[in-house]
Protein backbone atom coordinates (compact mmCIF):
# COMPACT_ATOMS: atom_id res chain seq x y z
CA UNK A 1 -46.55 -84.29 -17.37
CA UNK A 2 -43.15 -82.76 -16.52
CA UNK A 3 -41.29 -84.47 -13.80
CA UNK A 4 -39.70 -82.21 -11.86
CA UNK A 5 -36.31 -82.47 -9.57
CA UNK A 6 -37.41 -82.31 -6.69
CA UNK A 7 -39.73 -85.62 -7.73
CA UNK A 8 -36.74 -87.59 -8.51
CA UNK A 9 -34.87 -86.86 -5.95
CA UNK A 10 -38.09 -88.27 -3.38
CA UNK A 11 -37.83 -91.41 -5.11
CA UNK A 12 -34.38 -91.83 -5.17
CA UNK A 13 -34.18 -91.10 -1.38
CA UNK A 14 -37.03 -93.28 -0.76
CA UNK A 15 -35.86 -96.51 -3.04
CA UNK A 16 -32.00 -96.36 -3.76
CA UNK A 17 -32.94 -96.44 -7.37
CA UNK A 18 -30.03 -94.39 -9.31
CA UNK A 19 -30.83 -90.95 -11.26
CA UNK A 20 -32.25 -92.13 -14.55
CA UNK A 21 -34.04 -94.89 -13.29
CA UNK A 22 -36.50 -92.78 -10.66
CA UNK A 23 -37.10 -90.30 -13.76
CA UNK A 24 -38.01 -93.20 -15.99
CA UNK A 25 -40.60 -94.72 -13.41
CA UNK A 26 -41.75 -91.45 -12.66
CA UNK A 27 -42.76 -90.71 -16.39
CA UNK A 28 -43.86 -94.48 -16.89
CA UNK A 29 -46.49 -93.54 -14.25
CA UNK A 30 -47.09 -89.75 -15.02
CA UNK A 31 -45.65 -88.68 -11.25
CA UNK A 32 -47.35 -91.06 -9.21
CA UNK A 33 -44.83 -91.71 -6.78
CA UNK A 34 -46.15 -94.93 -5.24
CA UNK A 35 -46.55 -96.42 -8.99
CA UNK A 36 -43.25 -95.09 -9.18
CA UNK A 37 -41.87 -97.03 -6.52
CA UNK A 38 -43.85 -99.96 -7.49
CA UNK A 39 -41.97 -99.84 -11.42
CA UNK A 40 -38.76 -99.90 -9.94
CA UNK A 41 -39.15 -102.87 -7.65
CA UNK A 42 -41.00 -104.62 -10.77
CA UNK A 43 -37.26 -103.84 -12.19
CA UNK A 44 -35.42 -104.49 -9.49
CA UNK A 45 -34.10 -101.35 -8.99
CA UNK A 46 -35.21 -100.46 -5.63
CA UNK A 47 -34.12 -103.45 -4.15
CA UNK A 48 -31.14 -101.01 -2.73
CA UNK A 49 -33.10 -99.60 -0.51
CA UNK A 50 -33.79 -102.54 1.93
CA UNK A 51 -29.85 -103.33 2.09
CA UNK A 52 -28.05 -99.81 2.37
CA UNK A 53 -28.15 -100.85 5.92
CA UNK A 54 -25.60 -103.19 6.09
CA UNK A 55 -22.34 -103.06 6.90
CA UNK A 56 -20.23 -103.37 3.61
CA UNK A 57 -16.70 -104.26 5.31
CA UNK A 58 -15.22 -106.39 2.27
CA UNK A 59 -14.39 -105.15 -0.89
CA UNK A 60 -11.25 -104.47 -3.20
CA UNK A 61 -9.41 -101.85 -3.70
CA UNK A 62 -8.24 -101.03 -7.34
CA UNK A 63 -4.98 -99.12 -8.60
CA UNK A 64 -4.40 -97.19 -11.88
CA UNK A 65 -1.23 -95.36 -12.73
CA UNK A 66 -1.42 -92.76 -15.87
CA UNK A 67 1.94 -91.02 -16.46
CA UNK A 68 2.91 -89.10 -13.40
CA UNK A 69 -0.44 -89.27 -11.76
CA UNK A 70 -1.93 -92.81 -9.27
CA UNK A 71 -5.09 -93.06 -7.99
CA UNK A 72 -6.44 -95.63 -5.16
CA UNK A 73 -9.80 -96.48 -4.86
CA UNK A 74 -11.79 -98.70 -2.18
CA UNK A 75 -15.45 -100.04 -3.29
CA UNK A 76 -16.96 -101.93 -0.52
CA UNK A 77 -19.15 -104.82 -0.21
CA UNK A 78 -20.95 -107.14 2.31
CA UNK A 79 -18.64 -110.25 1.48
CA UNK A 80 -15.54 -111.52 -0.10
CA UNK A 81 -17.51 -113.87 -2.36
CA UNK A 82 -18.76 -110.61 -3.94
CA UNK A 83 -15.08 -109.19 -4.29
CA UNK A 84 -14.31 -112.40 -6.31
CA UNK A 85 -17.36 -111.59 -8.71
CA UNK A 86 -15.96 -110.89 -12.50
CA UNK A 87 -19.16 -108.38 -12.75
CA UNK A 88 -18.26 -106.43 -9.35
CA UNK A 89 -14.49 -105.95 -10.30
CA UNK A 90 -15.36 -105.22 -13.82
CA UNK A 91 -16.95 -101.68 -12.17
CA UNK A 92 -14.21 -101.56 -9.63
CA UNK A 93 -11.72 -101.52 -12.64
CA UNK A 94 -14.49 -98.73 -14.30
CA UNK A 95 -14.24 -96.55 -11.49
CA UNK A 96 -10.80 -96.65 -10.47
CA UNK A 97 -9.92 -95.68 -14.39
CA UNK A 98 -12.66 -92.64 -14.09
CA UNK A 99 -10.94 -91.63 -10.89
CA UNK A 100 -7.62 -90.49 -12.85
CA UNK A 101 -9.61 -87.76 -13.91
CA UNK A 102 -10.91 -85.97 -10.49
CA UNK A 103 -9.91 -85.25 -7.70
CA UNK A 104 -11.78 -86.32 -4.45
CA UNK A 105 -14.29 -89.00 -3.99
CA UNK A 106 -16.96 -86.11 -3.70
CA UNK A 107 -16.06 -85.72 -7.86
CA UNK A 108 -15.83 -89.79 -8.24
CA UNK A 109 -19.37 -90.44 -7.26
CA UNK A 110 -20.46 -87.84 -10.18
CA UNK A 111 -18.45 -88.98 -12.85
CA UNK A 112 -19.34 -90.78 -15.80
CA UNK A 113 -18.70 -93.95 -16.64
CA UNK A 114 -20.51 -95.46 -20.17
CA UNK A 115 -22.78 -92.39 -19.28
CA UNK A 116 -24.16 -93.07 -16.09
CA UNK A 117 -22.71 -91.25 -13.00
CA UNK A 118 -20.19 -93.94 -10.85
CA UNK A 119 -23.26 -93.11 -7.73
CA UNK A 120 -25.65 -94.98 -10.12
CA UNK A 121 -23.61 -97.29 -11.53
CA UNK A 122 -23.10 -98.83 -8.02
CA UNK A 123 -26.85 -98.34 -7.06
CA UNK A 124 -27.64 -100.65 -10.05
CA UNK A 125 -24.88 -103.07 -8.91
CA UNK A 126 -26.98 -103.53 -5.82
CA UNK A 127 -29.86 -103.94 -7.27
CA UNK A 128 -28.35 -106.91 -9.34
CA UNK A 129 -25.61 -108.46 -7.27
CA UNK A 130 -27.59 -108.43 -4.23
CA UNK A 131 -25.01 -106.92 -1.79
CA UNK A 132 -24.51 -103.44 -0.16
CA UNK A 133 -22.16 -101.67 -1.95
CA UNK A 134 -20.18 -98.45 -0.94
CA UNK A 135 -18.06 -96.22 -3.16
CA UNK A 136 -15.86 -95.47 0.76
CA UNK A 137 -12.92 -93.11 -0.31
CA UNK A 138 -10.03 -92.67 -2.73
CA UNK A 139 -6.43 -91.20 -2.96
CA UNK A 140 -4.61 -89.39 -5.63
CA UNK A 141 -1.05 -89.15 -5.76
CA UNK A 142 1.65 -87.39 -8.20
CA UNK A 143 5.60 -87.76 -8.69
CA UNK A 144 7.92 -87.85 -11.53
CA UNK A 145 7.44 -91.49 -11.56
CA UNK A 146 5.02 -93.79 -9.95
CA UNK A 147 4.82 -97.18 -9.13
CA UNK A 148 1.88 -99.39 -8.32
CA UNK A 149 1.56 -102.55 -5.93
CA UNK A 150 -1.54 -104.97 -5.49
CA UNK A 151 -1.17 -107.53 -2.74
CA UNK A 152 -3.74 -110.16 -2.39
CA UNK A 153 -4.53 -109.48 -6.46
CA UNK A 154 -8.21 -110.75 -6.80
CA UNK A 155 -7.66 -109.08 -10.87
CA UNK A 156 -5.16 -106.90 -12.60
CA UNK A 157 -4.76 -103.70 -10.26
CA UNK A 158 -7.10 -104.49 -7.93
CA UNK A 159 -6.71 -106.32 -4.22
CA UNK A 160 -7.15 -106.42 -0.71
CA UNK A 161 -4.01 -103.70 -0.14
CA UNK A 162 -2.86 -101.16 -2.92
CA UNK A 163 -0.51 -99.29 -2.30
CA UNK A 164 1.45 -96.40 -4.51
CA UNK A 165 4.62 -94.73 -4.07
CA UNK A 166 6.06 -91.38 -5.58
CA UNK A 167 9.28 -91.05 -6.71
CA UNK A 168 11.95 -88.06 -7.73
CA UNK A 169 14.82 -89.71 -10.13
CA UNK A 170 14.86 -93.37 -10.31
CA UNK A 171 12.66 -96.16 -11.84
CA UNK A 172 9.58 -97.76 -11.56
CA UNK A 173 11.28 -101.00 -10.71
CA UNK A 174 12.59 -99.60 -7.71
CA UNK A 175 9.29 -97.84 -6.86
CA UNK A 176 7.63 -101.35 -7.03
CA UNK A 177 9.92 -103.08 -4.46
CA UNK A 178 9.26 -99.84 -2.38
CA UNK A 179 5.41 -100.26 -2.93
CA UNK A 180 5.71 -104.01 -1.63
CA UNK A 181 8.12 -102.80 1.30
CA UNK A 182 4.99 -100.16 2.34
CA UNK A 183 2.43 -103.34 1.48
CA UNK A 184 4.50 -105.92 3.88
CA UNK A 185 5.00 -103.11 6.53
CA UNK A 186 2.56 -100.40 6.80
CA UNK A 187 4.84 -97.42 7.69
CA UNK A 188 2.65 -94.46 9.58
CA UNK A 189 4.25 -91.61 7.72
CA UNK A 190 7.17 -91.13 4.85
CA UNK A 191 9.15 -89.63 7.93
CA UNK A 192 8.99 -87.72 10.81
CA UNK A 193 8.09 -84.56 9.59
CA UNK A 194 5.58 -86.11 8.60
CA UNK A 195 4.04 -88.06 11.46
CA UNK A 196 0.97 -87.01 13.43
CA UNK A 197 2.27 -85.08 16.66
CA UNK A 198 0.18 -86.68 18.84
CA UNK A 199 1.17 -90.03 18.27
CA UNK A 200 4.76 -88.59 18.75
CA UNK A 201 4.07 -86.98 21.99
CA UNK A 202 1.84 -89.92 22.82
CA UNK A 203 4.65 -92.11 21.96
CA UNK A 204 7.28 -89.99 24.17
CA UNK A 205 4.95 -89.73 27.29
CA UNK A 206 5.02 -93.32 27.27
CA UNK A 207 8.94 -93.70 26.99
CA UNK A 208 8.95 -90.90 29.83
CA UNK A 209 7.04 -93.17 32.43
CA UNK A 210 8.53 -96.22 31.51
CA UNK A 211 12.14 -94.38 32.20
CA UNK A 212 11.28 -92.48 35.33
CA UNK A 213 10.02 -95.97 36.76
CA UNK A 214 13.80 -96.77 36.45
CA UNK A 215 14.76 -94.43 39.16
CA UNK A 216 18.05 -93.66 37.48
CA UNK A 217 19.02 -90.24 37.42
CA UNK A 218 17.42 -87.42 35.26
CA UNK A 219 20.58 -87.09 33.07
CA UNK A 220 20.63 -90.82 32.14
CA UNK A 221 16.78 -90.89 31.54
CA UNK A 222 16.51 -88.23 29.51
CA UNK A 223 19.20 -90.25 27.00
CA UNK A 224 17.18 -93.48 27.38
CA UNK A 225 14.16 -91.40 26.03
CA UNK A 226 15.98 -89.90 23.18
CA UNK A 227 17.27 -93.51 22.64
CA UNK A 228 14.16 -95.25 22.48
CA UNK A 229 12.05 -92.09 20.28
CA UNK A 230 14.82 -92.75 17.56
CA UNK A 231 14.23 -96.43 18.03
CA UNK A 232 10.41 -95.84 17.48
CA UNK A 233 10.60 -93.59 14.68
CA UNK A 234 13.14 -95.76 12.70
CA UNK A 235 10.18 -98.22 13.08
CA UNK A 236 7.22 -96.14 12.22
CA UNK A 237 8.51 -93.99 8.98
CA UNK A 238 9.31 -95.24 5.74
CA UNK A 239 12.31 -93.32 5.50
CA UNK A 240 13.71 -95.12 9.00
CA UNK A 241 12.96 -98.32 8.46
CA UNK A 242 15.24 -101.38 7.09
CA UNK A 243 14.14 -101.75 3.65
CA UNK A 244 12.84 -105.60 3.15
CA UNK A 245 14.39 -106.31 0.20
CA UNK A 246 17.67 -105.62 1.91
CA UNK A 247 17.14 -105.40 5.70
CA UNK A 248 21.55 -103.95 5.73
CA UNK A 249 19.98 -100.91 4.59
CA UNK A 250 17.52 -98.57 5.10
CA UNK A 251 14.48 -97.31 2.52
CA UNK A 252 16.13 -93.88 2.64
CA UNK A 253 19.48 -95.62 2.20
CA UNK A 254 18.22 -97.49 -0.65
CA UNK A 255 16.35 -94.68 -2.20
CA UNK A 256 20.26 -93.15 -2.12
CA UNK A 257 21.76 -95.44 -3.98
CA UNK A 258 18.81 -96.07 -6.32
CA UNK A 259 19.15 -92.65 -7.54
CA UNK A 260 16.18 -91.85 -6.57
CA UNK A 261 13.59 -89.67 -3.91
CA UNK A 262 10.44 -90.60 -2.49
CA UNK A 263 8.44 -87.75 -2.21
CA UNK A 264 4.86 -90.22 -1.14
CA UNK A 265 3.13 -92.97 -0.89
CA UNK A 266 -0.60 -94.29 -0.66
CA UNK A 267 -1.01 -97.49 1.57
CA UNK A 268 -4.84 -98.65 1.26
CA UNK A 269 -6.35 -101.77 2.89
CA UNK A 270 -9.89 -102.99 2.39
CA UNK A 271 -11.82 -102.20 5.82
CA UNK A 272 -9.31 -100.46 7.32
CA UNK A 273 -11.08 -98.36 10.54
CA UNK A 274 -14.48 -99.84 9.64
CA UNK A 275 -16.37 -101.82 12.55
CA UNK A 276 -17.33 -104.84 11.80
CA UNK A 277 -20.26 -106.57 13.69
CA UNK A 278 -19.70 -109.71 14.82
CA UNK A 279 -22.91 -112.20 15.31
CA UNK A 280 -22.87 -114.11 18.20
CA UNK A 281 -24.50 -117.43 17.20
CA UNK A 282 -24.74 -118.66 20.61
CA UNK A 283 -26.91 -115.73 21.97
CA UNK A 284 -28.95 -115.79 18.97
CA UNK A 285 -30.35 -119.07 19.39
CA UNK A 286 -30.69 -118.59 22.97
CA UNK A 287 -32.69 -115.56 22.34
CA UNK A 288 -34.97 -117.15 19.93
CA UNK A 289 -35.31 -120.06 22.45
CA UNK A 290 -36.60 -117.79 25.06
CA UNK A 291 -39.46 -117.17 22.31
């Protein structure tokens, strides 16, 4: 009988199976959808489903750089011992190459890689390795010449931070050091312009009440807030701060005399902004002593 779309996207919603898969079990068992699910956990493949419910907090994050154009990709899973699998980098290093070719993570999770869309190819990754897995997000970058940084390498491009940086006129050498400055230091933006204007007003509310509490007079106060916002931002942008490699200078100094502009950067750390839950131990055997 013809399967039909709508059919294999039930199952896959139901068991975590990937594309291909659901339509095989589905014709193995001419449409019957609980035989269906019942091939694929014969298989293995529908082990996904029970375990999409985790929290997958750990990962790696891979880097490629092709010509002009970096990418940064973040692949998540439940624990570091799964980052430091050969099998589960081997697909991060798959998927970071496909993402050179699109442009959002949207377009990532479609593309192929050895013919099976990257969605699936993690689905069956799960299925095998046992873990949650999460394709979370990726970046794109572009410059006359960019420059790639992994620190914490677990393999060749690939980490716990990855960061890229975009250059106009000097080398990749320099970008590097740059990279490993943004790695070491986390800068919020390139520079101000470029800085979210609520954590500048946010910032300068603060430096208003901590002034006024000075009782000093308005002329002085509103020089000690001037003071302290250049003080902040020369801490917060790239551009402002004292390059590492040479704290007598600063990146845009250094950028100067490097011959060279940066014109971006990508700074991306496994986890970043995802909640991790924490299992109290204690409370757990308490509350399986109170039956």
């Amino acid at each position: 009988m013809a399967i039909t779309a709508a059919q294999v996207k039930e199952l896959r919603e139901m068991t975590g199976a990937g594309m291909m898969d659901a339509k095989k079990a589905l014709t193995e068992t001419d449409g019957d959808m609980d035989a269906a699910v019942d091939w694929l956990r014969t298989k293995g493949l529908a082990a996904a489903a029970k375990k999409s419910g985790r929290v997958a907090a750990e990962g790696l994050v891979g880097v490629a750089v092709a010509g002009g154009t970096g990418v940064a990709v973040e692949v998540n899973a439940e624990t570091d011992f799964v980052a430091k699998n050969a099998e589960f980098q081997e697909m991060v290093a798959a998927v970071t190459k496909a993402a050179l070719g699109v442009a959002d993570t949207e377009a990532l999770k479609t593309a192929s890689v050895d013919g099976k869309p990257v969605a699936d190819l993690i689905t069956d990754k799960i299925a095998k390795i046992g873990e949650n897995m999460t394709l979370r997000r990726m970046a794109k970058i572009e410059g006359d010449v960019v420059a790639a940084y992994v620190h914490n390498a677990a393999a060749e491009g690939m980490g716990k931070i990855g960061v890229l940086v975009a250059l106009k006129g000097g080398d990749e050498a320099f970008g590097k050091q740059v990279a490993m400055h943004i790695a070491a230091v986390n800068p919020a933006s390139l520079s101000e312009a470029d800085l979210d204007p609520a954590v500048l007003a946010h910032e300068r509310q603060i430096q208003i009440d901590i002034a006024k509490e000075s009782g000093k007079p308005d002329a002085v106060i509103e020089k000690m807030i001037e003071g302290r916002m250049r003080k902040f931002l020369s801490e917060v942008t790239l551009l402002g701060q004292n390059f590492v490699i040479n704290p007598d200078l600063t990146v845009a100094q250094a950028a100067k005399d490097a011959g060279a502009e940066i014109t971006g950067f990508i700074r991306m750390e496994v986890g970043e902004g995802i909640e991790k839950k924490e299992d109290d131990f204690a409370a757990e055997v308490a509350s399986m002593a109170k039956g």
